[in-house]
Protein backbone atom coordinates (compact mmCIF):
# COMPACT_ATOMS: atom_id res chain seq x y z
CA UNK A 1 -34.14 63.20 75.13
CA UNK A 2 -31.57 61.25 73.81
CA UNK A 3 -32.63 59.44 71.56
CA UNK A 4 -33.79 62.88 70.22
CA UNK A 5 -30.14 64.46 70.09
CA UNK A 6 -29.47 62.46 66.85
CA UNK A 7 -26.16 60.91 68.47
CA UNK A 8 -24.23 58.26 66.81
CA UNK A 9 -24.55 55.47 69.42
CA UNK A 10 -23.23 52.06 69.86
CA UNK A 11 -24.33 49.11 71.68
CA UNK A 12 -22.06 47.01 74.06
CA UNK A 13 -22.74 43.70 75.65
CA UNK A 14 -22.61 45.13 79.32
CA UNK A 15 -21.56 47.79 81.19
CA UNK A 16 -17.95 46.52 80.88
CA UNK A 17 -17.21 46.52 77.38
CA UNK A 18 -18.33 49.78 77.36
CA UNK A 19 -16.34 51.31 79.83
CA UNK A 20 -13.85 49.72 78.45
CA UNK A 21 -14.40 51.59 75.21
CA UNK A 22 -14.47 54.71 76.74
CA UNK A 23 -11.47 54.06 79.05
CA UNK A 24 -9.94 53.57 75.23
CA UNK A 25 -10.84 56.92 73.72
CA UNK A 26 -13.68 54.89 71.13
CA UNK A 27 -16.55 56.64 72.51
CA UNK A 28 -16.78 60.39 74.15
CA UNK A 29 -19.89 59.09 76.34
CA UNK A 30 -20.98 55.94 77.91
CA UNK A 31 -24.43 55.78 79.62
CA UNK A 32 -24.51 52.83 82.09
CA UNK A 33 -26.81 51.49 85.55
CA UNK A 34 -25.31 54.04 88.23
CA UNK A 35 -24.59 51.42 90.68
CA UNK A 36 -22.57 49.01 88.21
CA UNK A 37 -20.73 51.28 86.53
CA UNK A 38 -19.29 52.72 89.61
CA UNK A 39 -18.79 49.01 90.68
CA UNK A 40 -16.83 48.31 87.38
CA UNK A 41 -14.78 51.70 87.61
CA UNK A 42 -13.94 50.70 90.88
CA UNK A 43 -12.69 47.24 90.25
CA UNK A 44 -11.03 48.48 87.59
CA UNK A 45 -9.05 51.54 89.44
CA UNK A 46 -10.52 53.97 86.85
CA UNK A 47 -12.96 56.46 89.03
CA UNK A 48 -10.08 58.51 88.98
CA UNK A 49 -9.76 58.46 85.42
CA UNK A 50 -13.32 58.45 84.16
CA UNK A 51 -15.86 61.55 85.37
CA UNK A 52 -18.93 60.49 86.63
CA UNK A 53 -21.88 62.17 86.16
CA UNK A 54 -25.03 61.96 88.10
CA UNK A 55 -27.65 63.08 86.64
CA UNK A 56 -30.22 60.56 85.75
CA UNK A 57 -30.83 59.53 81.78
CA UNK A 58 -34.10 57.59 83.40
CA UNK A 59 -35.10 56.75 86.68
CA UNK A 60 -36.71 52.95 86.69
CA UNK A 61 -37.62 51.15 89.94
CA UNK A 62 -36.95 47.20 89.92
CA UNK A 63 -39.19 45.17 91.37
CA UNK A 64 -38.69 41.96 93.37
CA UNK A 65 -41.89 39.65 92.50
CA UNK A 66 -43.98 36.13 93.47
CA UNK A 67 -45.34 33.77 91.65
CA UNK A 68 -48.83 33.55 92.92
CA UNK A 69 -49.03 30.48 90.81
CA UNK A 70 -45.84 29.48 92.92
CA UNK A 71 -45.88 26.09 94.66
CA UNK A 72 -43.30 26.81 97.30
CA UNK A 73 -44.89 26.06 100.53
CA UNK A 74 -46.36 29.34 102.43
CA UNK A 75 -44.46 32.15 99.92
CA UNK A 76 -47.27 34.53 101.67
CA UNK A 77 -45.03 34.21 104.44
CA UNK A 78 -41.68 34.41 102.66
CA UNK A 79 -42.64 37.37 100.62
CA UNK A 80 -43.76 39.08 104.01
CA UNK A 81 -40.43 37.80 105.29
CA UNK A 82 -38.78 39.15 102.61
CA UNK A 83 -40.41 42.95 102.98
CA UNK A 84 -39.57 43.01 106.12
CA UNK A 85 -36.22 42.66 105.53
CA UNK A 86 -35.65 44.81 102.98
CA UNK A 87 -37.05 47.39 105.03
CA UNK A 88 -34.97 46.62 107.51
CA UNK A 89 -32.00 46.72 105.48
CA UNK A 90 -32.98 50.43 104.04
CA UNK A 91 -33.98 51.67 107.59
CA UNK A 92 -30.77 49.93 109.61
CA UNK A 93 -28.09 52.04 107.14
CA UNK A 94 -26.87 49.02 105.75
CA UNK A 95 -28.00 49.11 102.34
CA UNK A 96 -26.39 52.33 101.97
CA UNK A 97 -23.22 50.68 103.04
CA UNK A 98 -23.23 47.81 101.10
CA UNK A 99 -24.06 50.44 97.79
CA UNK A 100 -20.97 52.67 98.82
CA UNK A 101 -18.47 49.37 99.16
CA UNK A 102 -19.27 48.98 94.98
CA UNK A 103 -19.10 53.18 94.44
């Protein structure tokens, strides 16, 4: 897909310094993680200055994981503890509102 388009491409340090590029006219495109890139754009008062596009360049799911070699007394507990909450959080509306506050 890309990679296949035979683009000249450059490689930045974070999603920052290459905003910042493109904020400066040194790149025509900058491909960046949806939600910090909108965060940074934000912050930055530049959403009105930079188009957003949102189509997906590859969707990747992040995983939050346990040790079961861990130590930590009962983490069968706190990794149920912590599924429940994050389903919670998804099914309460507050993720969503705690993603738009960054966007």
């Amino acid at each position: 897909m890309i990679n296949a388009a035979n683009l000249n491409t450059i490689s930045y340090v974070n999603e920052a310094k290459g905003l910042e590029a493109l904020e400066k006219g040194e790149v025509d495109l900058f491909i960046a993680n949806t939600e910090v890139g909108l965060a940074i754009l934000k912050d930055r008062g530049l959403s009105e200055h930079i188009i957003y596009i949102d189509t997906p360049i590859d969707v990747s799911y992040l995983f939050l994981t346990f040790s079961k070699n861990s130590d930590y007394p009962n983490i069968a507990e706190l990794q149920k503890a912590v599924d429940k909450e994050l389903i919670n959080i998804h099914e309460s509306g507050e993720y969503d509102k705690i993603r738009d506050k960054y966007r």
